[in-house]
PDB file of N, CA and C in Angstrom:
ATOM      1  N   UNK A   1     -13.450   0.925   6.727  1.00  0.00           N
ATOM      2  CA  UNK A   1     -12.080   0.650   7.080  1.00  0.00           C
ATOM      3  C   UNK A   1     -11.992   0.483   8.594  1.00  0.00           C
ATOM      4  N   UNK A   2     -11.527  -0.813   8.916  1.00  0.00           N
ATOM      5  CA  UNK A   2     -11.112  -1.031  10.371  1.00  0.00           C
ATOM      6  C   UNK A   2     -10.279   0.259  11.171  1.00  0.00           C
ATOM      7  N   UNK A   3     -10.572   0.891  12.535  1.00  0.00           N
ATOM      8  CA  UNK A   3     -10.259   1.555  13.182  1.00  0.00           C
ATOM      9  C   UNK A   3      -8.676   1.264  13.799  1.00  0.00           C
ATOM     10  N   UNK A   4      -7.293   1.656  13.306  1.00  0.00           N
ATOM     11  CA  UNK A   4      -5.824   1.303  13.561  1.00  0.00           C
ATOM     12  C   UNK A   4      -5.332   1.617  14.738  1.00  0.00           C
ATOM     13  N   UNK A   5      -5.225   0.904  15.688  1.00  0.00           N
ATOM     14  CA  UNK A   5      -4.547   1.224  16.784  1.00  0.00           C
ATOM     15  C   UNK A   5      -2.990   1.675  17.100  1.00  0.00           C
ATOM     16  N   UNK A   6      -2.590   2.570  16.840  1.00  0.00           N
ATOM     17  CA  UNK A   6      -1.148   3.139  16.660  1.00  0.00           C
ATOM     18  C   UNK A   6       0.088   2.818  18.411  1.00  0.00           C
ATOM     19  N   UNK A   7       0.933   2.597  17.838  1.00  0.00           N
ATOM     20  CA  UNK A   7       1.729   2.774  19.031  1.00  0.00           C
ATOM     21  C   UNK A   7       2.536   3.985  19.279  1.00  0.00           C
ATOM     22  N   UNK A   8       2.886   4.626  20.229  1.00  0.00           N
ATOM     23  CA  UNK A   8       3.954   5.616  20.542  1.00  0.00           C
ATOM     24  C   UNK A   8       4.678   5.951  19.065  1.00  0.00           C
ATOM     25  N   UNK A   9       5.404   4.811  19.015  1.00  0.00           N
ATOM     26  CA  UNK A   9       6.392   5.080  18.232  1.00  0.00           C
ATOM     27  C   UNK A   9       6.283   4.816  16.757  1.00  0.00           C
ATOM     28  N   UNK A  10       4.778   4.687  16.804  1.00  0.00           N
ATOM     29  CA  UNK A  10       4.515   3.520  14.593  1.00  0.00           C
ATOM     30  C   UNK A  10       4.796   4.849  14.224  1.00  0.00           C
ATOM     31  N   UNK A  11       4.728   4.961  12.902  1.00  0.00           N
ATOM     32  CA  UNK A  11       4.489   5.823  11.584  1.00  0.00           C
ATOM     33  C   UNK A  11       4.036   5.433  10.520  1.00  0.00           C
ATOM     34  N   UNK A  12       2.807   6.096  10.314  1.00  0.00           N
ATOM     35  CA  UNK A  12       1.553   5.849   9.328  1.00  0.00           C
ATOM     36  C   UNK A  12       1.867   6.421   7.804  1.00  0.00           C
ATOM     37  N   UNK A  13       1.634   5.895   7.147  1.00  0.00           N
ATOM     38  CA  UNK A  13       1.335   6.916   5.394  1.00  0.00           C
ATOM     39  C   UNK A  13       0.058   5.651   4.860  1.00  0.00           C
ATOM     40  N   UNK A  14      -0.281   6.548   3.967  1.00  0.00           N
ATOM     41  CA  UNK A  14      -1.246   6.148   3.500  1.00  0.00           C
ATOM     42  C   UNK A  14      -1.753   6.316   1.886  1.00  0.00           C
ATOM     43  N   UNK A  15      -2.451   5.557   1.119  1.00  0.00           N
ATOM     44  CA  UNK A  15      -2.303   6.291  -0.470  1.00  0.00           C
ATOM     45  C   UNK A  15      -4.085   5.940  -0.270  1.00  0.00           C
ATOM     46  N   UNK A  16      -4.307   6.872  -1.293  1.00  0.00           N
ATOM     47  CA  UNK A  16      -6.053   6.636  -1.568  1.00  0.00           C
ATOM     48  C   UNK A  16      -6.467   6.671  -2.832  1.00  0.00           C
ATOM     49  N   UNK A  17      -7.442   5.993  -3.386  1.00  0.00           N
ATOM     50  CA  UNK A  17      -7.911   6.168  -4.581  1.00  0.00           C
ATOM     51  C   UNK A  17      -6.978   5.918  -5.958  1.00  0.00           C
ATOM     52  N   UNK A  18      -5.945   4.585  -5.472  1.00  0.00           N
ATOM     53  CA  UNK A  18      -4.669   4.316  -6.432  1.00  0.00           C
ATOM     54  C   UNK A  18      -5.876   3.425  -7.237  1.00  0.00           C
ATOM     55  N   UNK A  19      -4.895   3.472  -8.629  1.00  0.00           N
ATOM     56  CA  UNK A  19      -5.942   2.287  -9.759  1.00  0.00           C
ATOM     57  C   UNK A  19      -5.689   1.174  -9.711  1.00  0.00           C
ATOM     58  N   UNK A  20      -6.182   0.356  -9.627  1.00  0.00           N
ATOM     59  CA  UNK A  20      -5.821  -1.068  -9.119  1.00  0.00           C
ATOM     60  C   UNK A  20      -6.492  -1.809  -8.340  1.00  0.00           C
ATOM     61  N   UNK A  21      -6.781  -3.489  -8.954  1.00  0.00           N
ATOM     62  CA  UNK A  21      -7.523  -4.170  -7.750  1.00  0.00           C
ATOM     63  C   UNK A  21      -6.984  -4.539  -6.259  1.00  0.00           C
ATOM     64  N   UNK A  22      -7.808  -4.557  -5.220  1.00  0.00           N
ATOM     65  CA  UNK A  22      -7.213  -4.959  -3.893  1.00  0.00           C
ATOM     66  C   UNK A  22      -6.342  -6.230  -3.682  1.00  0.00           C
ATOM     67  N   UNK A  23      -6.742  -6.909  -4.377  1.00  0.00           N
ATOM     68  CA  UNK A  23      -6.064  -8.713  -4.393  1.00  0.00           C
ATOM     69  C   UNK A  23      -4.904  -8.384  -4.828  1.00  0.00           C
ATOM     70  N   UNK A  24      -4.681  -8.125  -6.118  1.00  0.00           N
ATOM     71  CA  UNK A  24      -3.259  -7.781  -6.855  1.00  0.00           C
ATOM     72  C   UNK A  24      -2.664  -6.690  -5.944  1.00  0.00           C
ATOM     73  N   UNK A  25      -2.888  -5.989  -5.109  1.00  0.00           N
ATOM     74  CA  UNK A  25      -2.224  -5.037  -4.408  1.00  0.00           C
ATOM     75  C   UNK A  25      -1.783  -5.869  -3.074  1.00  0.00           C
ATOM     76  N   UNK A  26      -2.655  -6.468  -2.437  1.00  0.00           N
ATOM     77  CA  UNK A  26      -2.616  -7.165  -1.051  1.00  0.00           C
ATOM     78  C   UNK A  26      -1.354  -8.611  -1.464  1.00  0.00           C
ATOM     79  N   UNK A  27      -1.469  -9.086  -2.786  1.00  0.00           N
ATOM     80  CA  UNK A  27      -0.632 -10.245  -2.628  1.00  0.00           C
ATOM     81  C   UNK A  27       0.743  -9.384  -2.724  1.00  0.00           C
ATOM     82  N   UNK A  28       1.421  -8.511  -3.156  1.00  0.00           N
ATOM     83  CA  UNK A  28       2.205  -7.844  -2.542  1.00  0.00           C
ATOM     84  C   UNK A  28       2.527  -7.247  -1.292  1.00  0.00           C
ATOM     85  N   UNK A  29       1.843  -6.921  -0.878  1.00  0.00           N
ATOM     86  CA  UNK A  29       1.922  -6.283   0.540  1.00  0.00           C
ATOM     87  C   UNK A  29       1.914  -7.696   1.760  1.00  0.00           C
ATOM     88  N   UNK A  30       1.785  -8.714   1.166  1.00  0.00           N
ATOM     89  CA  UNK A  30       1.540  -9.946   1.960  1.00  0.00           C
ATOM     90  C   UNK A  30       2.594 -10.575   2.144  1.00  0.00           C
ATOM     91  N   UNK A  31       3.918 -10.549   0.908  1.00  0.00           N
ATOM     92  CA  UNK A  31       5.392 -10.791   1.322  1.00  0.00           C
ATOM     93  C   UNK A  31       6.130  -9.739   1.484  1.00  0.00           C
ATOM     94  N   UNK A  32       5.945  -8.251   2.144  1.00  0.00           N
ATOM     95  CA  UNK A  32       6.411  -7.262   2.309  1.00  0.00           C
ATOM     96  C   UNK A  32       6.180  -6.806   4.189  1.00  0.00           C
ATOM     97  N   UNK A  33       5.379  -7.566   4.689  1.00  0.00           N
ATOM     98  CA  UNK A  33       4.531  -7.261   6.045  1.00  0.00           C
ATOM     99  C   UNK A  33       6.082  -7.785   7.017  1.00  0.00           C
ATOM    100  N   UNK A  34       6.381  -7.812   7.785  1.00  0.00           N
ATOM    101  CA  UNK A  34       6.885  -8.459   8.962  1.00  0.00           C
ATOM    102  C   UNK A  34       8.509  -7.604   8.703  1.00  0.00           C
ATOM    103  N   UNK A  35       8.672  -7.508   7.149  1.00  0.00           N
ATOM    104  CA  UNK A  35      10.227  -7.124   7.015  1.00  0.00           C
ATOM    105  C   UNK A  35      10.852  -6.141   7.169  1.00  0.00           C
ATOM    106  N   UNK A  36      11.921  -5.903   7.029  1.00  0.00           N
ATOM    107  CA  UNK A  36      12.789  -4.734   7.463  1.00  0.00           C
ATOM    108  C   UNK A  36      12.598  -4.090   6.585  1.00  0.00           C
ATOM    109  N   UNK A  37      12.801  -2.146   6.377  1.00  0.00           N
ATOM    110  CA  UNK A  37      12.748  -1.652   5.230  1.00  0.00           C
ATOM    111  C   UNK A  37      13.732  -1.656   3.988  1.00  0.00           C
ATOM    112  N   UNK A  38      14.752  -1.997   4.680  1.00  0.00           N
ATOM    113  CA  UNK A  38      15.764  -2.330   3.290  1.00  0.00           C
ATOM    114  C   UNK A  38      15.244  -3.897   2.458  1.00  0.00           C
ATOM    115  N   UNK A  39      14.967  -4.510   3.387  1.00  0.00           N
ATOM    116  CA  UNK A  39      14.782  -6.454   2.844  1.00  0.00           C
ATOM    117  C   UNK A  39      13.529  -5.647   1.643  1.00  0.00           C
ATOM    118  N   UNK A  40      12.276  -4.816   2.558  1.00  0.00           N
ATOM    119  CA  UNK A  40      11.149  -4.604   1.928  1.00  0.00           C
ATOM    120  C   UNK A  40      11.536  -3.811   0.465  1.00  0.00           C
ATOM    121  N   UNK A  41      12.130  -3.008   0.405  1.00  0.00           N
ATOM    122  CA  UNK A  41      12.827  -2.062  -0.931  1.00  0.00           C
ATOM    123  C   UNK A  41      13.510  -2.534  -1.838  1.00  0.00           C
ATOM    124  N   UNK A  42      14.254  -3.905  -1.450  1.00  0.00           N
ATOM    125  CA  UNK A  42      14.796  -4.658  -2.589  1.00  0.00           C
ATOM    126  C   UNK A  42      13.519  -5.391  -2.950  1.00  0.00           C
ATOM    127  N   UNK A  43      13.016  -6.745  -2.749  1.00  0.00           N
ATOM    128  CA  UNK A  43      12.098  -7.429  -2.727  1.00  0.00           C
ATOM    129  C   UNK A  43      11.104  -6.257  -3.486  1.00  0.00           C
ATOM    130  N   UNK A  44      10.356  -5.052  -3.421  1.00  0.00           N
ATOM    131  CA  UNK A  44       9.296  -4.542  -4.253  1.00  0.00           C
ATOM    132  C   UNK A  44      10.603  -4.042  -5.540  1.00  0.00           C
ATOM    133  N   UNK A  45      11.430  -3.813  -5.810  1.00  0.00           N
ATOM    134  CA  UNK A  45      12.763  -3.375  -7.159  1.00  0.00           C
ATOM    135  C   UNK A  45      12.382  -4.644  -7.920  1.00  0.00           C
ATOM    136  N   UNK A  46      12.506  -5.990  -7.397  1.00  0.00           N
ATOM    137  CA  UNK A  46      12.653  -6.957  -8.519  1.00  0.00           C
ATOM    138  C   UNK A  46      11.261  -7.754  -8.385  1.00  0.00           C
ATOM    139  N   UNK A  47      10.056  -6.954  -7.722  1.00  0.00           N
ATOM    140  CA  UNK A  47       8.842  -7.908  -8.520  1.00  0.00           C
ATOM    141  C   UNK A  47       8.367  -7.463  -9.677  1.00  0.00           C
ATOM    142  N   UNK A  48       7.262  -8.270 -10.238  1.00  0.00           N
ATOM    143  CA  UNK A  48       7.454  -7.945 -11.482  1.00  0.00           C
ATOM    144  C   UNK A  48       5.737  -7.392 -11.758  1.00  0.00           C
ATOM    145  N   UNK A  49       5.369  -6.947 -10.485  1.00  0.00           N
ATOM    146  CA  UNK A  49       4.045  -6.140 -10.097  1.00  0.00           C
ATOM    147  C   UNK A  49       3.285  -5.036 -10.770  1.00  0.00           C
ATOM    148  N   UNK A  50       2.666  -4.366 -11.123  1.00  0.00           N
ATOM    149  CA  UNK A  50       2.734  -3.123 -11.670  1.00  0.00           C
ATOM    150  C   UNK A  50       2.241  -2.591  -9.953  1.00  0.00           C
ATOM    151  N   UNK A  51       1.673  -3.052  -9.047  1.00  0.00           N
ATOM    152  CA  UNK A  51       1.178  -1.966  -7.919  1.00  0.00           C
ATOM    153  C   UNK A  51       2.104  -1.992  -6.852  1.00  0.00           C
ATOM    154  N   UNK A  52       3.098  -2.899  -7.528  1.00  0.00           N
ATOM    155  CA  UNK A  52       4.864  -2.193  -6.328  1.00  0.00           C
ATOM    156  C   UNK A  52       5.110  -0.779  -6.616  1.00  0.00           C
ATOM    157  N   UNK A  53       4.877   0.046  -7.586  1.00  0.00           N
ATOM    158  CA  UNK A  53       5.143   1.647  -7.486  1.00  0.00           C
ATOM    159  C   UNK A  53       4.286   1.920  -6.484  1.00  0.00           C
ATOM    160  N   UNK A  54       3.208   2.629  -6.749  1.00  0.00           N
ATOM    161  CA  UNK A  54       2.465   2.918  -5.612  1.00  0.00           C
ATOM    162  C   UNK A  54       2.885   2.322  -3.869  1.00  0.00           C
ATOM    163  N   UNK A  55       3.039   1.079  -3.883  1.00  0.00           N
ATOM    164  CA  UNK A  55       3.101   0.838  -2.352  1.00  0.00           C
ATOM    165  C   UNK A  55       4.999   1.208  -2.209  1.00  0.00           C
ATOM    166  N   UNK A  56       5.732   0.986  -3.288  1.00  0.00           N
ATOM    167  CA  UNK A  56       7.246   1.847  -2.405  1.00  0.00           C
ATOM    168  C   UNK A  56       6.806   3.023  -2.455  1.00  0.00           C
ATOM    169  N   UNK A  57       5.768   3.979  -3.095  1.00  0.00           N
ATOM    170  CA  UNK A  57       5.768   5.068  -2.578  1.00  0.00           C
ATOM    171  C   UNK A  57       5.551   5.530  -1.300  1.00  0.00           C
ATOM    172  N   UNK A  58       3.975   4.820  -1.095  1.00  0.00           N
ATOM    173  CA  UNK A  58       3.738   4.685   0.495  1.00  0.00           C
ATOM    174  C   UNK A  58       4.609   4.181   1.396  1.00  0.00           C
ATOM    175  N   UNK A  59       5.437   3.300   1.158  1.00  0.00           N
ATOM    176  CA  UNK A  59       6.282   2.768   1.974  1.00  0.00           C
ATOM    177  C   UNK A  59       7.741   3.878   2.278  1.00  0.00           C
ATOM    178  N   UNK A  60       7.909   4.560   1.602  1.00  0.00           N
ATOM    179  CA  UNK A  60       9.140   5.827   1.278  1.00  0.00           C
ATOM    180  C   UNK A  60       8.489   6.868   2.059  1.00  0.00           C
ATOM    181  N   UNK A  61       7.095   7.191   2.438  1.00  0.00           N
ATOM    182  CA  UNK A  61       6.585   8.309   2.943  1.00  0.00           C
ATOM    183  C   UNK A  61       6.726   7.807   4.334  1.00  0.00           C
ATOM    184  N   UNK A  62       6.418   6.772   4.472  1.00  0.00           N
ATOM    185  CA  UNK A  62       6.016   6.081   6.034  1.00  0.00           C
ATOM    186  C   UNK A  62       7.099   6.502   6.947  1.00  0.00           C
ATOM    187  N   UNK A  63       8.585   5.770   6.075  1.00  0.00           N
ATOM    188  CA  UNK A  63       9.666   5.814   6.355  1.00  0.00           C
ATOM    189  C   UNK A  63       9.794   7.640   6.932  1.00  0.00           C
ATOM    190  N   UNK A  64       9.828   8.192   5.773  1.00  0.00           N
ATOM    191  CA  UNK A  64       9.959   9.556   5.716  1.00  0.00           C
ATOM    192  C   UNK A  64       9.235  10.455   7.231  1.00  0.00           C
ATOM    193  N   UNK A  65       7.832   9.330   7.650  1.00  0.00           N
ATOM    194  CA  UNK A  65       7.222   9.939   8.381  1.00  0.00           C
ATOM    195  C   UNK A  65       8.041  10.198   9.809  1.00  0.00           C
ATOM    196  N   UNK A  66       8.560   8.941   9.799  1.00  0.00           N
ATOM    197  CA  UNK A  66       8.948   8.283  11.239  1.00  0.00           C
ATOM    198  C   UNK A  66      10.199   8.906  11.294  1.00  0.00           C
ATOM    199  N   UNK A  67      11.325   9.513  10.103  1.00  0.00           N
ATOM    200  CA  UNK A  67      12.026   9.703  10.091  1.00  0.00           C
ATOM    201  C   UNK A  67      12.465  11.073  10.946  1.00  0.00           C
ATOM    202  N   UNK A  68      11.368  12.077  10.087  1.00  0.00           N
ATOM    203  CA  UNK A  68      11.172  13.451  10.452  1.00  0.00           C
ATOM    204  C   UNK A  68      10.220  13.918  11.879  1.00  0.00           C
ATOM    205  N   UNK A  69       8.738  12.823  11.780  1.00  0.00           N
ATOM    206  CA  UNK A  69       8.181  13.521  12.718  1.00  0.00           C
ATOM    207  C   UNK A  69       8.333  12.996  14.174  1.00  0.00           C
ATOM    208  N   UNK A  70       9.219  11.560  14.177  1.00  0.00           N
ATOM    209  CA  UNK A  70       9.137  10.752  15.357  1.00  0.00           C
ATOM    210  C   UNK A  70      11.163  10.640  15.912  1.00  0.00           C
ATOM    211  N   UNK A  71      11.853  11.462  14.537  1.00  0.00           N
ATOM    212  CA  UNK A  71      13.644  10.972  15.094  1.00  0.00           C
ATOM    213  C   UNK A  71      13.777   9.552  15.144  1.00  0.00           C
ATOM    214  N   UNK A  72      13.453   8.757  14.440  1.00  0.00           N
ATOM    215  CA  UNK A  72      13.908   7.409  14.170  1.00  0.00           C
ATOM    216  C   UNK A  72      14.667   7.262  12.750  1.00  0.00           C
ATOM    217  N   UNK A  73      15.854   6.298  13.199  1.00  0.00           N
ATOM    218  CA  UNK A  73      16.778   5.885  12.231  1.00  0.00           C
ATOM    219  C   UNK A  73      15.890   4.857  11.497  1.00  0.00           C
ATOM    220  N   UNK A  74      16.118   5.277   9.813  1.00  0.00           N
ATOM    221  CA  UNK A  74      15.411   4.827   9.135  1.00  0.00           C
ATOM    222  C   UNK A  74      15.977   2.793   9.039  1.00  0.00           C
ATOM    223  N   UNK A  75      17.145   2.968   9.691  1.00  0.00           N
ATOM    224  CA  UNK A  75      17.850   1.442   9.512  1.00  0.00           C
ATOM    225  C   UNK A  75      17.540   0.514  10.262  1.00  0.00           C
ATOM    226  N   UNK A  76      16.394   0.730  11.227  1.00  0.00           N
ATOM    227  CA  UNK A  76      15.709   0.088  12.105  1.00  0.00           C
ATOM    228  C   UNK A  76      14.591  -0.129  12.403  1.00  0.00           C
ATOM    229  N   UNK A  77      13.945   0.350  11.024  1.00  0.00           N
ATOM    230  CA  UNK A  77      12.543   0.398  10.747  1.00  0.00           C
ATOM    231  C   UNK A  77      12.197  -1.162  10.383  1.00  0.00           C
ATOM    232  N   UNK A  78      10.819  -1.557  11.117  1.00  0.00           N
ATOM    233  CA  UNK A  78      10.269  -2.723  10.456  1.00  0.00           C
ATOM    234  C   UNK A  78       8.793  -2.408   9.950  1.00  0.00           C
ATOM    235  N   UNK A  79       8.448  -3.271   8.884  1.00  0.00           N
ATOM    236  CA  UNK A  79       7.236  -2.830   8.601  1.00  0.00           C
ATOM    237  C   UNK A  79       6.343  -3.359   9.405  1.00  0.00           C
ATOM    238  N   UNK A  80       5.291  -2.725  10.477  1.00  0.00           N
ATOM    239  CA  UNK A  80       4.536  -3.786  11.387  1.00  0.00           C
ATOM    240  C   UNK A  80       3.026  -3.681  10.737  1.00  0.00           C
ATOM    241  N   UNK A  81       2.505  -2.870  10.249  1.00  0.00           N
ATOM    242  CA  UNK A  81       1.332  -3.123   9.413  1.00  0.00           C
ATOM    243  C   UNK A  81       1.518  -2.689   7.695  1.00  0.00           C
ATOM    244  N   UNK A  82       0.586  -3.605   7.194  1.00  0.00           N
ATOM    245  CA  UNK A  82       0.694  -3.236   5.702  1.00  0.00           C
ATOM    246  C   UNK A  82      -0.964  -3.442   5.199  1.00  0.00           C
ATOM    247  N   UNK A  83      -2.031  -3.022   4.929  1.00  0.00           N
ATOM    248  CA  UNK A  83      -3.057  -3.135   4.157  1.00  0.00           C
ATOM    249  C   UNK A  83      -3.534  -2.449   3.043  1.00  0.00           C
ATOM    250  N   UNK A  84      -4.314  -3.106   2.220  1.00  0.00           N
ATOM    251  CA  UNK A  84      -5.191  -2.433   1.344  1.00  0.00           C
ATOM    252  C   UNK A  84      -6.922  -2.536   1.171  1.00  0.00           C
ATOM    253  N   UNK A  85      -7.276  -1.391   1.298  1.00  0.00           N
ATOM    254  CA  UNK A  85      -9.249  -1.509   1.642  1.00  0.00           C
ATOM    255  C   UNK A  85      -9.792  -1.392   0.003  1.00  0.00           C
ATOM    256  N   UNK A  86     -10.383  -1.850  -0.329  1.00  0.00           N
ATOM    257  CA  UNK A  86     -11.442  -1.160  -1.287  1.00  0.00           C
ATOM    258  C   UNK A  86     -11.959   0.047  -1.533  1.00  0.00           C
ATOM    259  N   UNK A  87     -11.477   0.808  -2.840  1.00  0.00           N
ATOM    260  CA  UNK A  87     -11.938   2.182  -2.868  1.00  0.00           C
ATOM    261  C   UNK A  87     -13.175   1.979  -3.741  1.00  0.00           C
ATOM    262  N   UNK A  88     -13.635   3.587  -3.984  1.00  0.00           N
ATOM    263  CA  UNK A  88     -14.774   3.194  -5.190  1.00  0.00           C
ATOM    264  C   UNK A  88     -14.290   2.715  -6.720  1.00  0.00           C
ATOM    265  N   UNK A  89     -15.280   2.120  -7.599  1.00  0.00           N
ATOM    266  CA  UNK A  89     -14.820   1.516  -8.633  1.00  0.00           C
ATOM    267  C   UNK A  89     -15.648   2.872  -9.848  1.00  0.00           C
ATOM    268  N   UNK A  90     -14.581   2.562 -10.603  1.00  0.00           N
ATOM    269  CA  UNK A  90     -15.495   3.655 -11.672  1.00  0.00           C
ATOM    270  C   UNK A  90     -16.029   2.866 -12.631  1.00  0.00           C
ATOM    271  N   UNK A  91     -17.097   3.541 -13.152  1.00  0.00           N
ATOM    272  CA  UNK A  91     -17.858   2.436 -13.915  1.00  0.00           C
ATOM    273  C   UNK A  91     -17.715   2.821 -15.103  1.00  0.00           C
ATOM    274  N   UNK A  92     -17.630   2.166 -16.301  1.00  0.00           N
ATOM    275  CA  UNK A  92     -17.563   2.989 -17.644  1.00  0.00           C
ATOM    276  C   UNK A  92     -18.529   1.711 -18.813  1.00  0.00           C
ATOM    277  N   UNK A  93     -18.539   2.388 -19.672  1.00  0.00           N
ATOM    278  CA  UNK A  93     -19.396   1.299 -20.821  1.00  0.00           C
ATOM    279  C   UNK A  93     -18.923   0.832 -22.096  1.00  0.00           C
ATOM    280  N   UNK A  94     -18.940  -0.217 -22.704  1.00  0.00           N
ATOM    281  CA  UNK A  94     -18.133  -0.576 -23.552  1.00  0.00           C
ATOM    282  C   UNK A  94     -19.045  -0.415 -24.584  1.00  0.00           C
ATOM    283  N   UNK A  95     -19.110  -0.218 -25.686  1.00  0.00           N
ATOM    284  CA  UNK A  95     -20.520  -0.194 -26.906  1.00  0.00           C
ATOM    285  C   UNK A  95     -20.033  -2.015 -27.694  1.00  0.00           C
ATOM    286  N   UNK A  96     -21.409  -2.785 -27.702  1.00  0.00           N
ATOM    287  CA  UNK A  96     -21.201  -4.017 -28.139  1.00  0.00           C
ATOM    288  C   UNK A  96     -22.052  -4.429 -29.353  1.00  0.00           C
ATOM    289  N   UNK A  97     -22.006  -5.657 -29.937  1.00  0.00           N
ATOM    290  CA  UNK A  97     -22.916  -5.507 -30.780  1.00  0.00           C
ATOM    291  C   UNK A  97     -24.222  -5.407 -30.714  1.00  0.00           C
ATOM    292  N   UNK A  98     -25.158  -4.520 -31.555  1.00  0.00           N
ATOM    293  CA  UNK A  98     -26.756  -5.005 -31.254  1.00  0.00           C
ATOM    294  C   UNK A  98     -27.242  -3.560 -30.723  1.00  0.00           C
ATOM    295  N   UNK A  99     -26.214  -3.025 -30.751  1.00  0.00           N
ATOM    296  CA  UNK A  99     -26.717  -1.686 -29.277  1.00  0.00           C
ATOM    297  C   UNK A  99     -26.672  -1.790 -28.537  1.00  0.00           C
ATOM    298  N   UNK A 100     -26.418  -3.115 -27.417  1.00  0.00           N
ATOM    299  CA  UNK A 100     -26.229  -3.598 -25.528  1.00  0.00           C
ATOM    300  C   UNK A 100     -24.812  -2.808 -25.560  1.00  0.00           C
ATOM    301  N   UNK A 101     -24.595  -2.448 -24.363  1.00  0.00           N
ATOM    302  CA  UNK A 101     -23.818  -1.930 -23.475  1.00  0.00           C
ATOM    303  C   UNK A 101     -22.854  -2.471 -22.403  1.00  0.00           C
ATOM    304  N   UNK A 102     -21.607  -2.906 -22.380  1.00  0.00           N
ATOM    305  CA  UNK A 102     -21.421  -4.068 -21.207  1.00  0.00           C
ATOM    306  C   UNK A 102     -20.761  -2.814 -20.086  1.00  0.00           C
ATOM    307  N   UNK A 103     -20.576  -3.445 -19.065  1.00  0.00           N
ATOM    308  CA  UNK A 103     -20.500  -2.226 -17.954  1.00  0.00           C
ATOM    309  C   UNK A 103     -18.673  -2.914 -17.681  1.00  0.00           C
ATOM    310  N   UNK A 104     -18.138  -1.451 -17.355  1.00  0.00           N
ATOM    311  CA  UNK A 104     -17.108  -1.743 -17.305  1.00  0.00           C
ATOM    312  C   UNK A 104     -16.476  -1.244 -15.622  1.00  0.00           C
ATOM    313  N   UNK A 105     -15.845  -2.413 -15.347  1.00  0.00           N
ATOM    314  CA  UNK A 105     -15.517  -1.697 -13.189  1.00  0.00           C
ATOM    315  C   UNK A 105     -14.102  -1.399 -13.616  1.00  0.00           C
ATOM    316  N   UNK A 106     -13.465   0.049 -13.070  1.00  0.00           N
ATOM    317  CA  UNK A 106     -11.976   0.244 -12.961  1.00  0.00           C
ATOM    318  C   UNK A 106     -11.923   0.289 -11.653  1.00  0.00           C
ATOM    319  N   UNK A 107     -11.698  -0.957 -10.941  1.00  0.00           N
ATOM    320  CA  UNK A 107     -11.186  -0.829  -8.994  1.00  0.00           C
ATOM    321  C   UNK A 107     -10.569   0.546  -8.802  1.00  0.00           C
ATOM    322  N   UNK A 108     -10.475   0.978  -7.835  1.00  0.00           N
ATOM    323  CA  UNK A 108      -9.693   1.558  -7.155  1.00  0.00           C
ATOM    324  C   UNK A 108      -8.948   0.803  -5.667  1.00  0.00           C
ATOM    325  N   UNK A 109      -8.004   1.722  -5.358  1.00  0.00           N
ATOM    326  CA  UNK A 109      -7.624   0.779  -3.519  1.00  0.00           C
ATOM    327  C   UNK A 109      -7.067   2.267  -2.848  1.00  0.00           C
ATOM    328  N   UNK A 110      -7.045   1.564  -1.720  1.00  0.00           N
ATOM    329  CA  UNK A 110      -6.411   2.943  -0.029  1.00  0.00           C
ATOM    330  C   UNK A 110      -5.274   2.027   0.519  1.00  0.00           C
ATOM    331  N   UNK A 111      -4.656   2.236   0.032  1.00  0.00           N
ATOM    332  CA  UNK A 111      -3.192   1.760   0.720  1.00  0.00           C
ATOM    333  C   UNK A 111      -2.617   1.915   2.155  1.00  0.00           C
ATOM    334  N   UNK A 112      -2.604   1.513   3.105  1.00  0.00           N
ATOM    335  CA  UNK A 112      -1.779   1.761   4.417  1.00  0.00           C
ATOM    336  C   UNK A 112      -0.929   1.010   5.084  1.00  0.00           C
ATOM    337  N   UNK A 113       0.290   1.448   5.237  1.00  0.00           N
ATOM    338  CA  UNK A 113       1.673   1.200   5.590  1.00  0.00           C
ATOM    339  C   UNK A 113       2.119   1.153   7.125  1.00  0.00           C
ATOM    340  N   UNK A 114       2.609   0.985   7.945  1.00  0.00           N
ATOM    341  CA  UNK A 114       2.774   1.209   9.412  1.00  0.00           C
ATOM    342  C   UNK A 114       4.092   1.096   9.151  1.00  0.00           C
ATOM    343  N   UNK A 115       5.037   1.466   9.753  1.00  0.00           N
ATOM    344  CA  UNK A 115       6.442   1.052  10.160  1.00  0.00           C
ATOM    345  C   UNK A 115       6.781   1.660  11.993  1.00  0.00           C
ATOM    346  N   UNK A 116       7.116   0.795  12.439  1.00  0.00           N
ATOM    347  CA  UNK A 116       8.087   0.768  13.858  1.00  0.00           C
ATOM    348  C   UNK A 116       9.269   0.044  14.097  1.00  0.00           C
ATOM    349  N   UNK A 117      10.181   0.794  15.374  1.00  0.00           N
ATOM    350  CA  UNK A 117      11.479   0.576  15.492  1.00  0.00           C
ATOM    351  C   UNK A 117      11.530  -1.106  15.232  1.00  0.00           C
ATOM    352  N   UNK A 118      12.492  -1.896  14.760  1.00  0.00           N
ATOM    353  CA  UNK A 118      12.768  -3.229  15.614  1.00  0.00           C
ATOM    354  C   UNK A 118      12.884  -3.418  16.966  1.00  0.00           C
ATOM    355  N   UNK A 119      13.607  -2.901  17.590  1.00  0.00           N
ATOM    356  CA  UNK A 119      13.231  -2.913  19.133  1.00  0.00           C
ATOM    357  C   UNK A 119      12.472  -2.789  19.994  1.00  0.00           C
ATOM    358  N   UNK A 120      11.113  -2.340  19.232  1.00  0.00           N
ATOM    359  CA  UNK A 120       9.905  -2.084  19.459  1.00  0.00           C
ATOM    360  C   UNK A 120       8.890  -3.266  19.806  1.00  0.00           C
TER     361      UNK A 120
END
């Protein structure tokens, strides 16, 4: 995972080891990046995603972070970073015909959120 350069004022959350591939997680987080947190909270309500839970969660903590540990009004929050890394994949086996074995990958992902002021 790339090393995040924080500003004064960002606020970080983060999720790890969610189930789910990175692509299907990232093409969400890809029309969610630049926006405000209200634009961002409607927009993840009406996609039709299954890995929009997980990232409004992260995105509700972020908020939460900046809220409590930094005194920022949550109504002026923008989202300035949004990624997802590759976690480990679990492997499992399917029984097929013949006696072969096919191998089965359940992705995992690490979710991370940034939010800072707009005026920022």
């Amino acid at each position: 995972m790339a090393k995040t350069i924080l500003t004064p004022n960002q606020a970080l959350a983060h999720a790890r080891y969610v189930r789910g591939s990175v692509s299907k997680v990232r093409r969400v987080l890809d029309q969610i990046r630049g926006r405000s947190y209200r634009d961002a909270l409607i927009m993840l309500e009406f996609m039709p995603y299954r890995s929009t839970g997980p990232i409004t969660k992260v995105l509700r903590s972020a908020v939460a972070n900046a809220e409590h540990n930094l005194g920022i009004d949550p109504g002026s929050l923008v989202i300035s970073m949004a990624s997802a890394d590759m976690g480990p994949s679990m492997k499992r086996f399917r029984p097929r015909a013949q006696g072969r074995a096919y191998a089965i990958k359940k992705p995992t992902c690490h979710i991370s959120i940034g939010v800072t002021p707009q005026d920022a």
